[in-house]
C-alpha atoms as a PDB file:
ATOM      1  CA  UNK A   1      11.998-127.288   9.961  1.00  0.00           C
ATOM      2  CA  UNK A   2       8.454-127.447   9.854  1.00  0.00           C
ATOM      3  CA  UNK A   3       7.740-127.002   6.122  1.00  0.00           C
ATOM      4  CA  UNK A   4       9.254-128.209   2.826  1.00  0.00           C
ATOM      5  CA  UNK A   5      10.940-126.358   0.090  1.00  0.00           C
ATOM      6  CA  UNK A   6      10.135-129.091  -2.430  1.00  0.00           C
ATOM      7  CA  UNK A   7       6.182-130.227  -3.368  1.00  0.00           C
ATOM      8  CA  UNK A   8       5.459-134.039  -4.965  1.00  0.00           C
ATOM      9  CA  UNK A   9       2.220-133.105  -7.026  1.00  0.00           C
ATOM     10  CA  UNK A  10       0.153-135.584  -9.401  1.00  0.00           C
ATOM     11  CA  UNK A  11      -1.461-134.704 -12.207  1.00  0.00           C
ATOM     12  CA  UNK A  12      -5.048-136.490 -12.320  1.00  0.00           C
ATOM     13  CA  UNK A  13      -5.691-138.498 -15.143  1.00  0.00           C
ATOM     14  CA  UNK A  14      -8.686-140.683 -13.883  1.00  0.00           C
ATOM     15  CA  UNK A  15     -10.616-138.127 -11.819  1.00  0.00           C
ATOM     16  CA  UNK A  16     -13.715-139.158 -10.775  1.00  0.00           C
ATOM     17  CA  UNK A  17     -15.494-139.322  -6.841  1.00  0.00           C
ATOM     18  CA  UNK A  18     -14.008-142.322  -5.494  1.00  0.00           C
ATOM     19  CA  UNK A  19     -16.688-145.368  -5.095  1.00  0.00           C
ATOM     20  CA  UNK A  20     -14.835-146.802  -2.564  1.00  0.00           C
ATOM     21  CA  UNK A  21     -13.500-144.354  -0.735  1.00  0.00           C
ATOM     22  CA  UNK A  22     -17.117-142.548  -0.379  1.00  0.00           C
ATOM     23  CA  UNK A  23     -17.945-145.160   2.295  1.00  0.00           C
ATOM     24  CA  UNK A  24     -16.067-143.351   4.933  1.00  0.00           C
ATOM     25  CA  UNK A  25     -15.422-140.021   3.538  1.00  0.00           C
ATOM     26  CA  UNK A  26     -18.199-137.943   4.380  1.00  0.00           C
ATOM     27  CA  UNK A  27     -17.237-134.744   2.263  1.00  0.00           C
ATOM     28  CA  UNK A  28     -17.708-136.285  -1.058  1.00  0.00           C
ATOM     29  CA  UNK A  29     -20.712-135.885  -2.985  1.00  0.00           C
ATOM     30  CA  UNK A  30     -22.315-138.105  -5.114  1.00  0.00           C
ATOM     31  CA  UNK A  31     -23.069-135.818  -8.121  1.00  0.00           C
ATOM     32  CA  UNK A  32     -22.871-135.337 -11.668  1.00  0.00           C
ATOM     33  CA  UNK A  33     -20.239-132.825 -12.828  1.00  0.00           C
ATOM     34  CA  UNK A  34     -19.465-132.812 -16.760  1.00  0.00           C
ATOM     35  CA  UNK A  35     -15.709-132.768 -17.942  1.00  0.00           C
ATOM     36  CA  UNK A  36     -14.669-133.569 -14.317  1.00  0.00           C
ATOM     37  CA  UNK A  37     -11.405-135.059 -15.225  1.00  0.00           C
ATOM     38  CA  UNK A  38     -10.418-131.763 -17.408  1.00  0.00           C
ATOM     39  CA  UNK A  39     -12.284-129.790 -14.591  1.00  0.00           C
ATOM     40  CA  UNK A  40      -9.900-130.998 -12.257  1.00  0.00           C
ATOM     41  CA  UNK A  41      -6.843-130.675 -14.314  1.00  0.00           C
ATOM     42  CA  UNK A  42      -7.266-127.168 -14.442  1.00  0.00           C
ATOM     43  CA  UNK A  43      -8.025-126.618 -10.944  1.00  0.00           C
ATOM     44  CA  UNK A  44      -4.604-128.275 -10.350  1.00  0.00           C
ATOM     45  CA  UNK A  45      -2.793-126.210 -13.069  1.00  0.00           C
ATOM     46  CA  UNK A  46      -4.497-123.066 -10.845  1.00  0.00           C
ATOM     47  CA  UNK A  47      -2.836-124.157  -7.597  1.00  0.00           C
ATOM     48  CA  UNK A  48       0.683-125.279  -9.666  1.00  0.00           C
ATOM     49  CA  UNK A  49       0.435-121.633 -11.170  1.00  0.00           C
ATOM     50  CA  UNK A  50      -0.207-120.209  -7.192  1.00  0.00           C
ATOM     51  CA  UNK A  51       2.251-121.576  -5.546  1.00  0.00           C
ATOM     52  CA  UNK A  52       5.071-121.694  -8.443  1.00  0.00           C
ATOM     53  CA  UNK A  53       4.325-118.005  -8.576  1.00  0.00           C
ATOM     54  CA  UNK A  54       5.009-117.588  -4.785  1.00  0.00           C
ATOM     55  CA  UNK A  55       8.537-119.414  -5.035  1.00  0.00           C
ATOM     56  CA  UNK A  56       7.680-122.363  -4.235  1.00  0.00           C
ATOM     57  CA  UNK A  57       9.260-125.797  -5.671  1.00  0.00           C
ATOM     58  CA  UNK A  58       6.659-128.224  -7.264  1.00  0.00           C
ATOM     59  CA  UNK A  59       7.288-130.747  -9.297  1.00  0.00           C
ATOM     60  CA  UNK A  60       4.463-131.932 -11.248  1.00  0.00           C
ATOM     61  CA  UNK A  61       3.988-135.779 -12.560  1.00  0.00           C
ATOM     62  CA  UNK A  62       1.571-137.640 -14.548  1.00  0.00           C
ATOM     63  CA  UNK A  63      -1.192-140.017 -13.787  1.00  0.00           C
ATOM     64  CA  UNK A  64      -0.908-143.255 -14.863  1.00  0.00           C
ATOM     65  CA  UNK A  65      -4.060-142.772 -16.649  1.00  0.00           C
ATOM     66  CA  UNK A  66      -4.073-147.206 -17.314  1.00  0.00           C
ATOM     67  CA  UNK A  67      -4.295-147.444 -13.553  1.00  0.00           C
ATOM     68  CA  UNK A  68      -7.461-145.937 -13.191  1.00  0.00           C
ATOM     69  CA  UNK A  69      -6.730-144.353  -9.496  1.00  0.00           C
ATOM     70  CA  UNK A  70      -9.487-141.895  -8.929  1.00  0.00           C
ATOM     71  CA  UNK A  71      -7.714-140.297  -6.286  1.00  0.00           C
ATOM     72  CA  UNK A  72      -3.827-140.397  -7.701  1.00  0.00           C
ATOM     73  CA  UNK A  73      -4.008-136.348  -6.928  1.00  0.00           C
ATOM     74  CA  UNK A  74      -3.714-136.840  -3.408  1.00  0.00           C
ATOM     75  CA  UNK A  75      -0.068-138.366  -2.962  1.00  0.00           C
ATOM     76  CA  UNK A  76       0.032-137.190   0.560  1.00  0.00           C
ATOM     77  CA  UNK A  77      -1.929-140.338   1.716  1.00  0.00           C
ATOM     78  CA  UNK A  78       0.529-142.913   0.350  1.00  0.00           C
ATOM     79  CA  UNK A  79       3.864-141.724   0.538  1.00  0.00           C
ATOM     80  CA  UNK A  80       5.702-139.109   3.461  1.00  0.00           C
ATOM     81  CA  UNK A  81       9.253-137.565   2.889  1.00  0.00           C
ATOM     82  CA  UNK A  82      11.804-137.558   5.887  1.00  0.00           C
ATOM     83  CA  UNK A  83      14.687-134.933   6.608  1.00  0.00           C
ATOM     84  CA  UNK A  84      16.940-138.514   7.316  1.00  0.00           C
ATOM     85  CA  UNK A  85      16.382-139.859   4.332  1.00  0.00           C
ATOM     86  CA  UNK A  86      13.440-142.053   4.839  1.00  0.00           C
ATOM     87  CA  UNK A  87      10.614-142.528   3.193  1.00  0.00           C
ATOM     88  CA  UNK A  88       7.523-143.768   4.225  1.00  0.00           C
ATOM     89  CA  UNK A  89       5.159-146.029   2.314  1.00  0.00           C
ATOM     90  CA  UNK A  90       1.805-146.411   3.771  1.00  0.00           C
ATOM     91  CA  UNK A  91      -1.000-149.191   3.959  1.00  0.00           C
ATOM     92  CA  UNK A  92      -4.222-147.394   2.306  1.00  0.00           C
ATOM     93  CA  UNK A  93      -7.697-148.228   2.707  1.00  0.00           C
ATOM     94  CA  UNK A  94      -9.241-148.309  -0.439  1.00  0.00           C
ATOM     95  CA  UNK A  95      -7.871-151.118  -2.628  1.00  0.00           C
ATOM     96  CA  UNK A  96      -7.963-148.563  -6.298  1.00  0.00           C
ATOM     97  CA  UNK A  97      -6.200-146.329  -4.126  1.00  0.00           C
ATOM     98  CA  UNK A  98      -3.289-148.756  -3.889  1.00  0.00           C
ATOM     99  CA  UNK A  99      -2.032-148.465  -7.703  1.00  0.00           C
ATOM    100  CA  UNK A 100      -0.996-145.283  -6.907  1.00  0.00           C
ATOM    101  CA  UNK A 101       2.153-145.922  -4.770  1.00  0.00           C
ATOM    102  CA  UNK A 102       5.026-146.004  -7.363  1.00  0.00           C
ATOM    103  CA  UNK A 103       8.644-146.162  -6.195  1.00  0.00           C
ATOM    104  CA  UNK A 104       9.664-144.593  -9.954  1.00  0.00           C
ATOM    105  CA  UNK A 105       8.072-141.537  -8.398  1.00  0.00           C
ATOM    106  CA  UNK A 106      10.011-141.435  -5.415  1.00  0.00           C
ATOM    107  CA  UNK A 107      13.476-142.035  -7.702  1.00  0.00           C
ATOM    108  CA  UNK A 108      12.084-139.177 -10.071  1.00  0.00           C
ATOM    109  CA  UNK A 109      11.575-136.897  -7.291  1.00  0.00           C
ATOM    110  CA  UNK A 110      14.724-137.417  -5.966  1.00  0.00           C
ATOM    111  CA  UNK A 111      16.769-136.836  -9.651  1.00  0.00           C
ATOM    112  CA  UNK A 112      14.652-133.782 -10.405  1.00  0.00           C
ATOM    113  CA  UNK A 113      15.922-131.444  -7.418  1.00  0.00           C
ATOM    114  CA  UNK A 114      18.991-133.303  -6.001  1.00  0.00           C
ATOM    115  CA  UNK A 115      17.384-134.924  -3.529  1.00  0.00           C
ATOM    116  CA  UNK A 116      18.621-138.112  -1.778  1.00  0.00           C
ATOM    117  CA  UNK A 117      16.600-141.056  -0.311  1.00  0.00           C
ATOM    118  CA  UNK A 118      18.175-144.101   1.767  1.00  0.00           C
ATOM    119  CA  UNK A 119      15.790-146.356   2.995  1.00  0.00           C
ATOM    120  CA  UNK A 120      11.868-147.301   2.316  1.00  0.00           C
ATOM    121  CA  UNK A 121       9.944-147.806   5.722  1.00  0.00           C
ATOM    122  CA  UNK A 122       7.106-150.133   4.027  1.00  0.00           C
ATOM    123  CA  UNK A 123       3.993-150.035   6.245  1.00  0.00           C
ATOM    124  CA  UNK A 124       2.023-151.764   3.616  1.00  0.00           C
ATOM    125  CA  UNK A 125       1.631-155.164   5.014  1.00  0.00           C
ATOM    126  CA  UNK A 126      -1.071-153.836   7.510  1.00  0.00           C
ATOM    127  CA  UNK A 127      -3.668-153.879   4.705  1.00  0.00           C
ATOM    128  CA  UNK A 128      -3.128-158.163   5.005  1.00  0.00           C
ATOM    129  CA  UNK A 129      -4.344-157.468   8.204  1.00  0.00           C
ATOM    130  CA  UNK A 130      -7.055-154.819   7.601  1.00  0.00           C
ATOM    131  CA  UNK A 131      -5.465-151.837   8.987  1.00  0.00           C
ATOM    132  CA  UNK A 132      -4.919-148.645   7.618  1.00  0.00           C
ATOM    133  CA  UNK A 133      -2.961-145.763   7.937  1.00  0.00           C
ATOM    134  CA  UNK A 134      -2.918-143.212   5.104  1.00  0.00           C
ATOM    135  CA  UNK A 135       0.199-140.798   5.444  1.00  0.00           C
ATOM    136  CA  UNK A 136       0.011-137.424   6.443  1.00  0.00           C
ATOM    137  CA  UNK A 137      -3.709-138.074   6.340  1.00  0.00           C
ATOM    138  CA  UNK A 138      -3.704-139.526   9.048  1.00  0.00           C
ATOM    139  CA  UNK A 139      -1.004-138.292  10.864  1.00  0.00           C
ATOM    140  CA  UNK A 140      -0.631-134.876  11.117  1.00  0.00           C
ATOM    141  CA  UNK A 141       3.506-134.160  12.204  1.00  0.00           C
ATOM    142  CA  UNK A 142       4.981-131.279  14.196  1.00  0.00           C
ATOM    143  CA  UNK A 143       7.997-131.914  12.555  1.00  0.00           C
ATOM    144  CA  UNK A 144      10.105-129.450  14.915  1.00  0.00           C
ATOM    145  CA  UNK A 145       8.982-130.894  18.606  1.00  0.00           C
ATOM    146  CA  UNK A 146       8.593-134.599  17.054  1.00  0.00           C
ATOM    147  CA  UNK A 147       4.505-135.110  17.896  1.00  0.00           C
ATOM    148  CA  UNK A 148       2.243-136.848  15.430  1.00  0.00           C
ATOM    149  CA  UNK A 149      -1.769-135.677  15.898  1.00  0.00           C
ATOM    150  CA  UNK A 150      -3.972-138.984  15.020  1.00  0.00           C
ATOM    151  CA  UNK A 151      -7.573-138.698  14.588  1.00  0.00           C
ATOM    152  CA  UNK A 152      -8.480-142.850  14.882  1.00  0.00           C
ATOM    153  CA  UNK A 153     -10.812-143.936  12.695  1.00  0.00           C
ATOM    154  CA  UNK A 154     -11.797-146.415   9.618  1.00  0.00           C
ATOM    155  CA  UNK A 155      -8.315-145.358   7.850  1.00  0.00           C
ATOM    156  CA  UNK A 156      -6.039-144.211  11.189  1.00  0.00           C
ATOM    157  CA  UNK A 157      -5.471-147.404  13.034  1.00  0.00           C
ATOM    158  CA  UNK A 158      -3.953-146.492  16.652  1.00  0.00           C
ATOM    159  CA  UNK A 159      -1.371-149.555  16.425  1.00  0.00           C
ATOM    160  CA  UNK A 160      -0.640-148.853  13.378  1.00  0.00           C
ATOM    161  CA  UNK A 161      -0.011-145.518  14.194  1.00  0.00           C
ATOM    162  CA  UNK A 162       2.292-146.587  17.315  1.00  0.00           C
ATOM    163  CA  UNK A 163       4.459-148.719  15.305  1.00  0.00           C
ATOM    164  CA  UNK A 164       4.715-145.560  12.586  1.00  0.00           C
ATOM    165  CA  UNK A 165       5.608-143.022  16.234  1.00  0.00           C
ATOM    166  CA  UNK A 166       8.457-145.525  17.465  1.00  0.00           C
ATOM    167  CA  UNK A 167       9.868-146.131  14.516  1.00  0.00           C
ATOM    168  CA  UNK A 168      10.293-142.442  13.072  1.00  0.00           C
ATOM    169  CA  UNK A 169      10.956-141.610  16.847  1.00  0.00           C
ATOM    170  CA  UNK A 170       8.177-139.293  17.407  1.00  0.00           C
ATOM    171  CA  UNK A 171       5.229-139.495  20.219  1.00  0.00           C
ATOM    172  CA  UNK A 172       1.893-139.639  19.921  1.00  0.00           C
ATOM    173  CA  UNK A 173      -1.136-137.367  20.306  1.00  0.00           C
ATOM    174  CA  UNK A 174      -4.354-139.847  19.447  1.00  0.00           C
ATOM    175  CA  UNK A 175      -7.909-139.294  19.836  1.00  0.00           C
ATOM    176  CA  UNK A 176     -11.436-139.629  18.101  1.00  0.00           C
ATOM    177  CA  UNK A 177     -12.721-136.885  16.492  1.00  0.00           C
ATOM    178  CA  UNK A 178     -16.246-137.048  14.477  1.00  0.00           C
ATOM    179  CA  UNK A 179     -17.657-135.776  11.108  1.00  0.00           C
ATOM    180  CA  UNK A 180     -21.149-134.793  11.006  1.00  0.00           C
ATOM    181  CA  UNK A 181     -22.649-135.199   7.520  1.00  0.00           C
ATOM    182  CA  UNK A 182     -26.153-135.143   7.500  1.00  0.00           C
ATOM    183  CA  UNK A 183     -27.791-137.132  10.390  1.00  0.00           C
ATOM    184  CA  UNK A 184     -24.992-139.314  10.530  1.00  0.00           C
ATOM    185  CA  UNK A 185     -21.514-138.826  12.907  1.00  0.00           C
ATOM    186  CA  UNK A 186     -18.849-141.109  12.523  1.00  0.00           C
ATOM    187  CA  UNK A 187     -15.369-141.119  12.880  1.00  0.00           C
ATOM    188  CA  UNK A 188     -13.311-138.672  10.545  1.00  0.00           C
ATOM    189  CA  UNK A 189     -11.828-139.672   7.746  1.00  0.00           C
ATOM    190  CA  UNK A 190      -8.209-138.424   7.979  1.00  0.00           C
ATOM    191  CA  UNK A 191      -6.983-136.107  10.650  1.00  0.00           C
ATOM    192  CA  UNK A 192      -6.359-133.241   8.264  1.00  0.00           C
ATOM    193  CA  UNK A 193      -8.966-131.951   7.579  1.00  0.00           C
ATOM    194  CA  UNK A 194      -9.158-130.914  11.243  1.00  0.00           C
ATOM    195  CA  UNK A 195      -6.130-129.938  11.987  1.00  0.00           C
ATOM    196  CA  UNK A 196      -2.999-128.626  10.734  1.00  0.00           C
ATOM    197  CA  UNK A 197       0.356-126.964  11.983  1.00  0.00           C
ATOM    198  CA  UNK A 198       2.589-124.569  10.748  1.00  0.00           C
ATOM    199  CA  UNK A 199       5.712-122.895  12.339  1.00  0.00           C
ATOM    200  CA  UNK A 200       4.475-120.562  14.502  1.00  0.00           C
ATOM    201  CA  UNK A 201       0.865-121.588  14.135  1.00  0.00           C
ATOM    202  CA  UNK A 202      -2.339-124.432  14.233  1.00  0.00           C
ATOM    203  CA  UNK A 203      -5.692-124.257  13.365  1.00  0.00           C
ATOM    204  CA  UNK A 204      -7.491-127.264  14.691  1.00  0.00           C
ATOM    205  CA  UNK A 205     -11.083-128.084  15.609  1.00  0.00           C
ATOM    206  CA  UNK A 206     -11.526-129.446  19.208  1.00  0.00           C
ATOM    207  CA  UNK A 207     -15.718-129.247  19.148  1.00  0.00           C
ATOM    208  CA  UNK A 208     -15.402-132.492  17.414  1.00  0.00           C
ATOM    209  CA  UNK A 209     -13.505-134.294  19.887  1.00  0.00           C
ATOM    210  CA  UNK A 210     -16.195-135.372  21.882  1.00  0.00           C
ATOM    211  CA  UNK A 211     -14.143-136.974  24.671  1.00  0.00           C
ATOM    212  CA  UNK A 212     -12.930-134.266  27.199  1.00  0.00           C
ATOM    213  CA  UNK A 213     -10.026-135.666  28.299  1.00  0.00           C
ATOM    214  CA  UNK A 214      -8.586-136.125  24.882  1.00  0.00           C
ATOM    215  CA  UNK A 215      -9.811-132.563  23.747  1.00  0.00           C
ATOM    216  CA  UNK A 216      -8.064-131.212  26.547  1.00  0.00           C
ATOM    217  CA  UNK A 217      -4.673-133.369  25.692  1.00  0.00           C
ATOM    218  CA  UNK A 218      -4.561-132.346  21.734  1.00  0.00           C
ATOM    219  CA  UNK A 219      -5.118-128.651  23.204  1.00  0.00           C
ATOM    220  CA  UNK A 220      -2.548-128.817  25.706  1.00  0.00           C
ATOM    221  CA  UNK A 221       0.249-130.718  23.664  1.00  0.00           C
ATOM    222  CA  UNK A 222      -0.309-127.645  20.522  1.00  0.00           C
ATOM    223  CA  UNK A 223      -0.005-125.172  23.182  1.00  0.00           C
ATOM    224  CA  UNK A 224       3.266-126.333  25.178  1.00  0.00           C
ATOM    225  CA  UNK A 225       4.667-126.454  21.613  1.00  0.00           C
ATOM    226  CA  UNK A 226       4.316-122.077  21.562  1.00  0.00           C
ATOM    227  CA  UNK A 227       2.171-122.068  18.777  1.00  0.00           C
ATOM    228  CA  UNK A 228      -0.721-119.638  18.111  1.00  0.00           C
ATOM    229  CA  UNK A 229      -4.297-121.325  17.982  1.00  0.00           C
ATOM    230  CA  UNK A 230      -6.721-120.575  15.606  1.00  0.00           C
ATOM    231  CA  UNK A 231      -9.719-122.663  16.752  1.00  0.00           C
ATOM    232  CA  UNK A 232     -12.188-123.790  14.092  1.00  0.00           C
ATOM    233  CA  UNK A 233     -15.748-125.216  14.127  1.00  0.00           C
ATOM    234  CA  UNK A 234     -17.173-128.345  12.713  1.00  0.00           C
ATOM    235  CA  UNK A 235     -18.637-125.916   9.902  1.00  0.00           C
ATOM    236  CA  UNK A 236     -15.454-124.509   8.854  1.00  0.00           C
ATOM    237  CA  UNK A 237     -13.724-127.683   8.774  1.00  0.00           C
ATOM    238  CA  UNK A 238     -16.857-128.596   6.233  1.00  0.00           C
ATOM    239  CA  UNK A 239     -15.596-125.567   4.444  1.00  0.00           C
ATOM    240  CA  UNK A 240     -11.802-127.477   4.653  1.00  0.00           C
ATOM    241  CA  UNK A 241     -10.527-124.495   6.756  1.00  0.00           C
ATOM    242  CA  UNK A 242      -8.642-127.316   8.524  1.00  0.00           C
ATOM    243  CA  UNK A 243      -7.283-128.476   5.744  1.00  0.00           C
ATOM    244  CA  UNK A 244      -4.293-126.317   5.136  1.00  0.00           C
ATOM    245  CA  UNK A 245      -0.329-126.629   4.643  1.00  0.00           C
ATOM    246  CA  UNK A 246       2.618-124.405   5.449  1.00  0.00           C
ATOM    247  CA  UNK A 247       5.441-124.544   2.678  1.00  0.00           C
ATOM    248  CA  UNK A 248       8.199-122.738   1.798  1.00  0.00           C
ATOM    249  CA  UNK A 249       8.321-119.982  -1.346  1.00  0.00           C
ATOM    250  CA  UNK A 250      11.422-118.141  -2.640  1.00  0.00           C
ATOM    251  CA  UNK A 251      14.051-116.965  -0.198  1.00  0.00           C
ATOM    252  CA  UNK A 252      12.393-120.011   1.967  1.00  0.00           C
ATOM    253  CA  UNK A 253       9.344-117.651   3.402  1.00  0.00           C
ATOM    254  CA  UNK A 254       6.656-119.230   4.809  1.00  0.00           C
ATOM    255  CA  UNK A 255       3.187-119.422   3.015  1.00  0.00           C
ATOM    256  CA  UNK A 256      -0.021-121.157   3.961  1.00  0.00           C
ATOM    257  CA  UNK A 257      -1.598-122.664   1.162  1.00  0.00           C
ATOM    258  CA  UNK A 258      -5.346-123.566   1.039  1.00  0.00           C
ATOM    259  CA  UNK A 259      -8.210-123.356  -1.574  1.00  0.00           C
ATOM    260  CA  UNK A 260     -10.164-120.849  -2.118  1.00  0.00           C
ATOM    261  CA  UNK A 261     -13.122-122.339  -0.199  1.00  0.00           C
ATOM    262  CA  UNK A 262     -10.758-122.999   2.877  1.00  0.00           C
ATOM    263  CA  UNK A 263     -10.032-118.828   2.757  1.00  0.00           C
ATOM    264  CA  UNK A 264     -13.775-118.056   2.642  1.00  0.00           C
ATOM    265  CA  UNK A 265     -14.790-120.361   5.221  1.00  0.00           C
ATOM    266  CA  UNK A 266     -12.474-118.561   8.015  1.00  0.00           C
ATOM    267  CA  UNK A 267     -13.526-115.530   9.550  1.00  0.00           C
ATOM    268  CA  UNK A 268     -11.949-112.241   8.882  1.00  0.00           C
ATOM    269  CA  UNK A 269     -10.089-112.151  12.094  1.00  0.00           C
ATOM    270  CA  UNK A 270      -8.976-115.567  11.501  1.00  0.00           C
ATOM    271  CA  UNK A 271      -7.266-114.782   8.165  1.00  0.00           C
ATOM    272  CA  UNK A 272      -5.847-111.822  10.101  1.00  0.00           C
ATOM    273  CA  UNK A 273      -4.173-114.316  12.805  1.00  0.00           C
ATOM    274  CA  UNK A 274      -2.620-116.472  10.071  1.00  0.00           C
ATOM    275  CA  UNK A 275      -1.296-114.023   7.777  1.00  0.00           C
ATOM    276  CA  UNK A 276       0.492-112.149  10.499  1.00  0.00           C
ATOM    277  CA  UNK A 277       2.539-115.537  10.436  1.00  0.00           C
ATOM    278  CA  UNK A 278       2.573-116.202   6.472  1.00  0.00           C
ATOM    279  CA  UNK A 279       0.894-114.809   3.245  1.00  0.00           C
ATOM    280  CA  UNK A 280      -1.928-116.997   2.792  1.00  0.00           C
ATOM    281  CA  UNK A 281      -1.870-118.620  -1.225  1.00  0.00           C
ATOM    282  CA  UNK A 282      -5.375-119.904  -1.977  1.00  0.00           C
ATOM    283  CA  UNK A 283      -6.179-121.260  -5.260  1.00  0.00           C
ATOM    284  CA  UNK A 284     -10.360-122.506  -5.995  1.00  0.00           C
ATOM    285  CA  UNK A 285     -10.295-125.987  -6.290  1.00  0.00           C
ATOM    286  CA  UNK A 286     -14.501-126.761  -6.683  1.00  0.00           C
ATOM    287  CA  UNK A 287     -14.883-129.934  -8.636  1.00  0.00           C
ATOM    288  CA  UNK A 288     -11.693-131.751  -6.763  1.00  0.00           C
ATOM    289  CA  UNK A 289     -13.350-130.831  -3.085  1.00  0.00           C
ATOM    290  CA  UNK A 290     -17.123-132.034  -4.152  1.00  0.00           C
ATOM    291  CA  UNK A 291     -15.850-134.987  -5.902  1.00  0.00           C
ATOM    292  CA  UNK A 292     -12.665-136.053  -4.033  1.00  0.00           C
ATOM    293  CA  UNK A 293     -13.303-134.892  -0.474  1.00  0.00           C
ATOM    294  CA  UNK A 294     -10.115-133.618  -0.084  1.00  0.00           C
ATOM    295  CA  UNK A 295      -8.366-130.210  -0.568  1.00  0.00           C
ATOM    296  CA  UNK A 296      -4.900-128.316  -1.301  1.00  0.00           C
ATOM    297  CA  UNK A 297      -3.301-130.496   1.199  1.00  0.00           C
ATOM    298  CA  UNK A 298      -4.143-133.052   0.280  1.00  0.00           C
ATOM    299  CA  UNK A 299      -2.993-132.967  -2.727  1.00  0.00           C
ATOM    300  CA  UNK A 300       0.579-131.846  -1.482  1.00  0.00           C
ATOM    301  CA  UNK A 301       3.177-134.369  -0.729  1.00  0.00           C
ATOM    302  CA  UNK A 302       6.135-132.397   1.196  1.00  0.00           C
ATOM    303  CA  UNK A 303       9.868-133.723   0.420  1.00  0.00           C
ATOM    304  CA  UNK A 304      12.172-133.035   3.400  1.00  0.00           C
ATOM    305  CA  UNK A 305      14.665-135.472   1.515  1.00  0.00           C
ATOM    306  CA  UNK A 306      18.522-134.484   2.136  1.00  0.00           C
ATOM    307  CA  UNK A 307      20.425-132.619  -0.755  1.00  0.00           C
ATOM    308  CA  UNK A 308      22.945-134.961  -2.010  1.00  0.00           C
ATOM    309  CA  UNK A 309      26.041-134.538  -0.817  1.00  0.00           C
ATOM    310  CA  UNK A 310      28.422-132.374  -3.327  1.00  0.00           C
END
């Protein structure tokens, strides 16, 4: 199955743009914003209220507001859920960003729907070594064919990601894509904010792939999979149209969920594409996407965790 019926949300406590994260995340921006921590808290209550009222499962923990981890509201980075039981624990980039792995998460997760996890794949000791690899951030899964998309960059190290794609038993789709901010280009950040896959459906931006051969190898690989294409540009994924996540409301129907900014930055036709496949959810999340440089994915953490066994 390619989306979750259970969500892992958190909460933000300590909200603030990220210091050290802003280094290589082009889509924050350095600016004042009063109340931003309560700001943000309600912009997360918004997308709790959107997708609870859609069926969908989230559960909802605190912050540790004594860690002071700026970016605690996007779990998805540290932490992946497996339909075997695993679960993944991933090296991050950012050292304040490290406080926010907690295993009493994973265990509360777990209680709360009747969820079972066996074993912890710890990645972590890569950041000894320098190397980073931040979750579905990085790697963006087709969960059904077994394919992870990487987009290798400052926090997506390609051996890294090769251990991570022989261990979990998936291949590998890697490639350099490039974020234009200003009249700088670098590497991007995390892969999804450029690409994403649902069921029956991906949106992804190739125009930022500059090498050919590689553009022409993420292209072909989404396509032999049967999916529909929507094909974004390098604006729209500045708009995080690219960042986007299929999950599972009641009677397990499909939904996209994205912010509101995400839903006004694709076209008309586009929105027509994707909604023929799911009813799009969208929630406006301002403050979190100037400030954090992320969006609604982001701040989702799917569970694919077994039931336990009655």
């Amino acid at each position: 199955m390619q989306s979750s019926r259970v969500l892992m949300m958190i909460r933000p406590a300590s909200f603030r743009m990220n210091e050290e994260t802003a280094v290589n995340n082009g889509y924050q921006q350095d600016v004042t914003v009063a109340n931003a921590v309560e700001r943000a808290q309600e912009e997360f209550d918004g997308v709790v209220e959107a997708l609870r009222r859609h069926g969908v499962q989230v559960g909802v923990y605190d912050d540790d507001e004594s860690a002071d981890t700026p970016d605690a509201l996007f779990p998805n980075n540290w932490v992946s859920f497996h339909a075997d039981g695993r679960v993944g624990l991933y090296p991050m980039f950012a050292v304040n960003r490290r406080r926010e792995r907690r295993e009493s998460l994973l265990h509360s997760v777990a209680a709360d729907f009747g969820l079972e996890w066996s074993e912890l794949v710890d990645l972590t000791e890569f950041e000894s070594h320098g190397v980073f690899l931040e979750g579905t951030g990085s790697l963006i899964l087709d969960r059904v064919h077994r394919v992870a998309y990487a987009a290798i960059g400052p926090r997506t190290d390609q051996q890294a990601a090769e251990q991570w794609s022989e261990v979990f038993g998936y291949g590998l789709v890697h490639f350099t894509a490039m974020q234009t901010t200003g009249d700088t280009s670098e590497p991007i950040y995390h892969t999804n904010v450029m690409l994403a896959i649902g069921t029956h459906w991906a949106v992804v931006c190739t125009d930022i792939i500059p090498d050919i051969e590689e553009r022409n190898r993420v292209l072909e690989s989404l396509k032999s999979s049967g999916r529909e294409i929507v094909s974004i540009t390098a604006d729209q994924v500045n708009g995080f149209a690219g960042n986007v996540l299929e999950v599972l409301g009641g009677d397990n129907t499909p939904l996209i969920a994205m912010s509101s900014a995400a839903y006004e930055a694709f076209t008309e036709e586009q929105r027509i594409v994707l909604s023929a496949h799911a009813p799009i959810v969208h929630a406006p999340i301002p403050t979190i996407e100037r400030l954090g440089g992320g969006s609604v994915r982001c701040m989702l953490a799917e569970v694919f965790l077994p039931q336990i066994a009655q």
